[in-house]
C-alpha atoms as a PDB file:
ATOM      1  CA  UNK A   1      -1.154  12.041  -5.601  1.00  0.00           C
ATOM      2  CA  UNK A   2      -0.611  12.690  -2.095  1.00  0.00           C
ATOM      3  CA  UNK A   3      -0.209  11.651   1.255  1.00  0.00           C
ATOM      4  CA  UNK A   4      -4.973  11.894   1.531  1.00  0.00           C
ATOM      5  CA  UNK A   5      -5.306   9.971  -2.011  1.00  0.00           C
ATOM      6  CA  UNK A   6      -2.871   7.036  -0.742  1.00  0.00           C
ATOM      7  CA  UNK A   7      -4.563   6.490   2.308  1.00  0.00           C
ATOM      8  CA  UNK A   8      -8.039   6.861   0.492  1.00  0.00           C
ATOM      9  CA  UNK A   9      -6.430   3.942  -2.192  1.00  0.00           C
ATOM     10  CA  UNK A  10      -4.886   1.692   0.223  1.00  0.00           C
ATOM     11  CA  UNK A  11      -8.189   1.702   2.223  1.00  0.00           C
ATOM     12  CA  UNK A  12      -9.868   0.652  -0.520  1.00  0.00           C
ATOM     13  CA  UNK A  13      -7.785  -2.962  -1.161  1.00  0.00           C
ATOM     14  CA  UNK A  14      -9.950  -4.893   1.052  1.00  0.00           C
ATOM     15  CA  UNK A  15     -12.611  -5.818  -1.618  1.00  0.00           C
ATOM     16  CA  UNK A  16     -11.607  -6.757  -5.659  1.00  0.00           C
ATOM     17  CA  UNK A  17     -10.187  -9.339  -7.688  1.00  0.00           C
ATOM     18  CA  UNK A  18      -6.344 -10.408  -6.835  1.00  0.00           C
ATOM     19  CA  UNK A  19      -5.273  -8.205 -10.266  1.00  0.00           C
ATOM     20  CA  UNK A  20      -7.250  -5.105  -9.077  1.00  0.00           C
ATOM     21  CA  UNK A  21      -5.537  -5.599  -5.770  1.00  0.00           C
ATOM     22  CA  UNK A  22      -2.014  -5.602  -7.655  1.00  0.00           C
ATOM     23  CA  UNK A  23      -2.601  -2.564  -9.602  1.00  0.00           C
ATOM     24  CA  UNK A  24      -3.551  -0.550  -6.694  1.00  0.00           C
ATOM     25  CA  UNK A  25      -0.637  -1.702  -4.520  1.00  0.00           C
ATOM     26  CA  UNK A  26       1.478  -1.023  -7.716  1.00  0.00           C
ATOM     27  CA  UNK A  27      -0.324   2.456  -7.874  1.00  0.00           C
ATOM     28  CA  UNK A  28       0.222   3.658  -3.941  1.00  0.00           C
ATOM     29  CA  UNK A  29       3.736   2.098  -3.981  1.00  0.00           C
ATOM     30  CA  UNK A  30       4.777   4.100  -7.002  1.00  0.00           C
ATOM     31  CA  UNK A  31       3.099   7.514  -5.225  1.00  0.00           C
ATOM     32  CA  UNK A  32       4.874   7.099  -1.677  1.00  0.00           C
ATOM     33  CA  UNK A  33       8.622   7.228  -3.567  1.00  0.00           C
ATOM     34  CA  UNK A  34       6.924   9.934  -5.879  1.00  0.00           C
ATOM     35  CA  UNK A  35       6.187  11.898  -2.791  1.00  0.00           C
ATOM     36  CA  UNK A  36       9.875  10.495  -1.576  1.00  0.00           C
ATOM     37  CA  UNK A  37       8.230   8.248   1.056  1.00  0.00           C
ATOM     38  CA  UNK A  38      10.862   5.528  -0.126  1.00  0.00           C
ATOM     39  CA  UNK A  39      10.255   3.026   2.891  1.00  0.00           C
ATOM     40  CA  UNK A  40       6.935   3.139   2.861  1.00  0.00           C
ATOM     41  CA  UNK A  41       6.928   2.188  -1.099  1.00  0.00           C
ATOM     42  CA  UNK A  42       9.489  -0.572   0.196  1.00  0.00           C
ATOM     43  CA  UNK A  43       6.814  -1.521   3.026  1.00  0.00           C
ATOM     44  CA  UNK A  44       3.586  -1.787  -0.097  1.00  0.00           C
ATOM     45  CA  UNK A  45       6.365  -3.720  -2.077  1.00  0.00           C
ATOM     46  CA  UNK A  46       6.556  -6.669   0.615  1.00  0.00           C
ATOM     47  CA  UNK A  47       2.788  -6.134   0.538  1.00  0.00           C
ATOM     48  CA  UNK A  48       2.552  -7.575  -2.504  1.00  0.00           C
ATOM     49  CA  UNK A  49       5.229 -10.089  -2.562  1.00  0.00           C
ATOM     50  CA  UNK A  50       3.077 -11.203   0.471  1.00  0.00           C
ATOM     51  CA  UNK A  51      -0.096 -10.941  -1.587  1.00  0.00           C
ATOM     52  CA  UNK A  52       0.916 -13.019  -4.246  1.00  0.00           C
ATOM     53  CA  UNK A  53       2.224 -15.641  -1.398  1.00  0.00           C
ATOM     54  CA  UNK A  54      -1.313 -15.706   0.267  1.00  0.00           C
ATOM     55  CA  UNK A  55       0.155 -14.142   3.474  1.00  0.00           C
ATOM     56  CA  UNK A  56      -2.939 -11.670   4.196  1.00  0.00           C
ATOM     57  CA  UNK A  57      -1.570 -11.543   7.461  1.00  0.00           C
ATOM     58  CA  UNK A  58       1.577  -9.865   6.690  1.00  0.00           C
ATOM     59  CA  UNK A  59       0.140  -8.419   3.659  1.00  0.00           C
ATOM     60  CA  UNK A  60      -2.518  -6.185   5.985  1.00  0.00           C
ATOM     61  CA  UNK A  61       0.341  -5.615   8.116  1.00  0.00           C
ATOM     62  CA  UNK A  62       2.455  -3.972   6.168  1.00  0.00           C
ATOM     63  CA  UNK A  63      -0.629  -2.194   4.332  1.00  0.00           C
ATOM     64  CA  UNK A  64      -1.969  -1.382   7.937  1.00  0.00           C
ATOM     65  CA  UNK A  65       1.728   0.532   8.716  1.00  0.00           C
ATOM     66  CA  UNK A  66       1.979   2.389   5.673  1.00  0.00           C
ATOM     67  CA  UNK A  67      -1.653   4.002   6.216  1.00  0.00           C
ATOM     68  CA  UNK A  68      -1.061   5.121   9.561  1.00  0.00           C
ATOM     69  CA  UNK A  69       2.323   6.373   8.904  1.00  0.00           C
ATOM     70  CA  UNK A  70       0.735   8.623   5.760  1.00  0.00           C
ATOM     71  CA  UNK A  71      -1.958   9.587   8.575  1.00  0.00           C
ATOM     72  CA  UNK A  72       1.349  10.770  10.135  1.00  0.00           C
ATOM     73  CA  UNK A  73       2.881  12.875   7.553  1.00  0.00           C
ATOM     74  CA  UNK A  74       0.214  14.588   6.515  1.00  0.00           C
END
């Protein structure tokens, strides 16, 4: 996966049930520290930790970040 396929997968967690939503975050977090984006894996980890708290807010945030960074690199 890279850098195009993240972005195109974290774009896509605004609609889905709340396991769907998991499974993707799980997905792109696993691909940034595959591509050795460590921080930004960190970054979709407190995504979901905010997920599962209800925190959209935070959770978009950090989502929000990690896409435009990736828009950065590549």
């Amino acid at each position: 996966m890279d850098e195009s396929n993240l972005i195109a997968l974290l774009n896509s967690l605004s609609v889905g049930e709340m396991d769907s939503l998991q499974t993707k975050l799980q997905e792109a977090e696993q691909g940034c520290r595959d591509l050795g984006h460590v921080e930004l894996g960190d970054r979709l980890g407190d995504a979901r930790e905010a997920l599962e708290k209800c925190d959209t807010r935070t959770f978009r945030k950090q989502v929000e970040t990690v896409v435009s960074r990736l828009g950065h690199l590549r």
